[in-house]
Every structure is written in structure tokens, then in C-alpha cells.
Protein backbone atom coordinates (compact mmCIF):
# COMPACT_ATOMS: atom_id res chain seq x y z
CA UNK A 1 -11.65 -12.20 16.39
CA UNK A 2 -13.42 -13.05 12.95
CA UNK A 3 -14.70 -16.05 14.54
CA UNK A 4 -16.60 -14.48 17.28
CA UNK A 5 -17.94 -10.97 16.27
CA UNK A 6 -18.09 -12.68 12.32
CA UNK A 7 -16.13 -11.59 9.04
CA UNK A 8 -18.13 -8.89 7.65
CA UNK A 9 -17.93 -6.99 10.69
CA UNK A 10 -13.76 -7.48 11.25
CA UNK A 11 -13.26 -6.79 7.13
CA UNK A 12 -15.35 -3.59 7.93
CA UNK A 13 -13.42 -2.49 10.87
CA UNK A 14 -9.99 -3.44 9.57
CA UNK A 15 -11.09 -1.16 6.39
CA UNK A 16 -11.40 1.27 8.41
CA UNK A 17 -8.90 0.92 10.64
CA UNK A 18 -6.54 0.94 6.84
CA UNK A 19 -8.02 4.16 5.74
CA UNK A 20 -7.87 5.55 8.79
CA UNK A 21 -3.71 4.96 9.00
CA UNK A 22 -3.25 5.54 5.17
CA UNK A 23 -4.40 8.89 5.37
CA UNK A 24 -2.25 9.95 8.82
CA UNK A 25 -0.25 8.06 6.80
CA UNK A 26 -0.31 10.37 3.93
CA UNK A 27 0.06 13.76 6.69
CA UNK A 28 2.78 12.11 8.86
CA UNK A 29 4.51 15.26 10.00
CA UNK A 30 7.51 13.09 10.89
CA UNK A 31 8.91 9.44 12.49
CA UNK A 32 6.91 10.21 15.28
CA UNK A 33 3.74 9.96 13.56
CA UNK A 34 4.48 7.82 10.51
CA UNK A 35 5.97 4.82 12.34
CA UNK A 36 2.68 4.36 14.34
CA UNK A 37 0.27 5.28 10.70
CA UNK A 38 2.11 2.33 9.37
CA UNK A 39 1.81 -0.38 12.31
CA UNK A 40 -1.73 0.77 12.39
CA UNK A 41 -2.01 0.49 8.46
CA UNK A 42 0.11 -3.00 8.59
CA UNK A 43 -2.75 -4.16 11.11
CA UNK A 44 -5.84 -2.92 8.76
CA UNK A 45 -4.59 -4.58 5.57
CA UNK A 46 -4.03 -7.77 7.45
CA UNK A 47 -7.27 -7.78 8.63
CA UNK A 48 -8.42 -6.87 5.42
CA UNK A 49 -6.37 -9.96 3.65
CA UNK A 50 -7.04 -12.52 6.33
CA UNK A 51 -10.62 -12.21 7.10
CA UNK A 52 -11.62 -10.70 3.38
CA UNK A 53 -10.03 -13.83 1.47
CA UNK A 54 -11.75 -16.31 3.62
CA UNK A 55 -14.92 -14.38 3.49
CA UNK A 56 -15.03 -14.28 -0.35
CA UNK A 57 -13.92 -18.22 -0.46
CA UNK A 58 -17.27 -18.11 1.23
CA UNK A 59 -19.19 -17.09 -1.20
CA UNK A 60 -17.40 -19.01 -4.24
CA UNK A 61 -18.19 -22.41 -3.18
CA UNK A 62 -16.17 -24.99 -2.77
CA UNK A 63 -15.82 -26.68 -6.74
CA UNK A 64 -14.27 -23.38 -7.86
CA UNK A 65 -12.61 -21.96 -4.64
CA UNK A 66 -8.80 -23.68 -5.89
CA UNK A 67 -9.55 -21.91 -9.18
CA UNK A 68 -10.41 -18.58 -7.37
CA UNK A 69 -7.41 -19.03 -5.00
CA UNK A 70 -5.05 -19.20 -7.71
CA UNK A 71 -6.25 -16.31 -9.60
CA UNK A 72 -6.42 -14.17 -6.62
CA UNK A 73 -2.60 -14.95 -6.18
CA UNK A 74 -1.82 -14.28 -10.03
CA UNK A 75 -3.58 -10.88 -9.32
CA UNK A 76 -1.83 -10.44 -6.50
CA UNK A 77 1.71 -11.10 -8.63
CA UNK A 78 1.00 -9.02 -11.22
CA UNK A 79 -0.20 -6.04 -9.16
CA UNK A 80 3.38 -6.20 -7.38
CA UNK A 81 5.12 -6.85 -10.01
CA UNK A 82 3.58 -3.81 -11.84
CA UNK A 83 4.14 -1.50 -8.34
CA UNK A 84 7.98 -2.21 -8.92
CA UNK A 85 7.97 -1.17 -12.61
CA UNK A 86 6.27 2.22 -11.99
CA UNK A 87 8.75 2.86 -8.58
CA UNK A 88 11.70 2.00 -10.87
CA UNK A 89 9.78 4.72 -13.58
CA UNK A 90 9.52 7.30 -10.84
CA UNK A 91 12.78 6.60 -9.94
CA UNK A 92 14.55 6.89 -12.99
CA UNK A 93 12.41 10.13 -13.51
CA UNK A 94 13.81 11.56 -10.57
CA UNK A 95 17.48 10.89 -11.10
CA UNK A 96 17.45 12.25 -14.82
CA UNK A 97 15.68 15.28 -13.52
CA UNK A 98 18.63 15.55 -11.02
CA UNK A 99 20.98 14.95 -13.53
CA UNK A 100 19.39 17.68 -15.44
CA UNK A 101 19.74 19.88 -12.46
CA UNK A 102 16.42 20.48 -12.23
CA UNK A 103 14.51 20.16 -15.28
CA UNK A 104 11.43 21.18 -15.88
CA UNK A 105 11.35 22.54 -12.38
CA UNK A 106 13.74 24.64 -12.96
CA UNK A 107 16.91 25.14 -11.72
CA UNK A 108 17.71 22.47 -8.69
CA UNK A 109 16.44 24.99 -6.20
CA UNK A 110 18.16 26.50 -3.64
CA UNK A 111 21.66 25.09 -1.92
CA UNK A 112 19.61 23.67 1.30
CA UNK A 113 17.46 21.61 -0.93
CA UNK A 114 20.22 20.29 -3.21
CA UNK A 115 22.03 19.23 0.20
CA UNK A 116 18.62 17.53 1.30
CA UNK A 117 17.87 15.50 -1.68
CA UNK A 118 21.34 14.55 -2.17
């Protein structure tokens, strides 16, 4: 597609087409309407990744694009790498505060919830 309508117009549409399914992504009521947020979402960010890195390589010219490419995938390490850490945070958070029964929240909260998040 990025070949014939051109990238600046598919990176635009894809971002979109990401922020668009990130936020019914964000109000997915249920399955029903998160499964489709995150094919749509899945489709925006490769979009996004596919005709955004090839647009920028653009730009950088070619004696420094190997350079560029390799710092864009040490970024790209690091960012994931740093996503894990704060999920295991949050998650370690979350079972200490169970553990607690309830912490700062106070008390656990009623029997339906404790069978819920159990």
C-alpha cells in the first residue's frame, strides 16, 4: 500500500487507525469488543513500524542508516525490557496488597470481589 498512495500518508492512517483501537481498546466493555480493538490496534502499529522505519531510513541517508538501524533496535530492547520490569513491579504490588488483604484499600472488599480476583 505504502508504495502506491506513499509513506507519509499510510504512517498517518495507520496512526490513526492505532489510536483509534487503543482507545476502544482502553473502553472494551468485554471479549466482544476488545478482541477486534486489538486486531485493529495489531494492524495500526504494524503500519506504523513498517512504513515509519523505512520512511525515517529515508531521511537518514544511506552512510549512517546501519548506525541508525542499530540504535533504533537497542531502543527498541531497552523499552521492552523496561515494560517487563514495571509489569513485574505492578505485579508484585498487587500480590502483596492481596496478601495484605487489602491494604491501603482497605479491607479486600466484599466476598464477590475476593472470588473475582482470586
Amino acid at each position: 500500500v505504502a508504495d502506491r498512495a506513499g509513506r507519509l500518508p499510510v504512517v498517518q492512517a495507520s496512526g490513526f487507525l492505532l489510536v483509534f483501537a487503543q482507545v476502544a481498546t482502553a473502553f472494551a466493555r468485554g471479549w466482544g469488543w476488545l478482541v477486534p480493538a486489538r486486531f485493529f490496534a495489531g494492524a495500526g502499529h504494524g503500519g506504523q513500524e513498517v512504513a515509519g522505519y523505512n520512511l525515517l531510513m529515508e531521511f537518514v541517508g544511506p552512510e549512517k542508516r546501519s548506525a541508525f538501524a542499530g540504535f533504533t533496535f537497542v531502543i527498541w530492547a531497552v523499552w521492552v525490557s523496561l515494560n517487563a520490569l514495571i509489569a513485574y513491579a505492578i505485579d508484585s504490588a498487587y500480590e502483596a496488597q492481596r496478601a495484605d488483604g487489602g491494604g491501603a484499600a482497605g479491607g479486600g472488599g466484599s466476598e464477590e470481589d475476593q472470588a473475582v480476583w482470586a
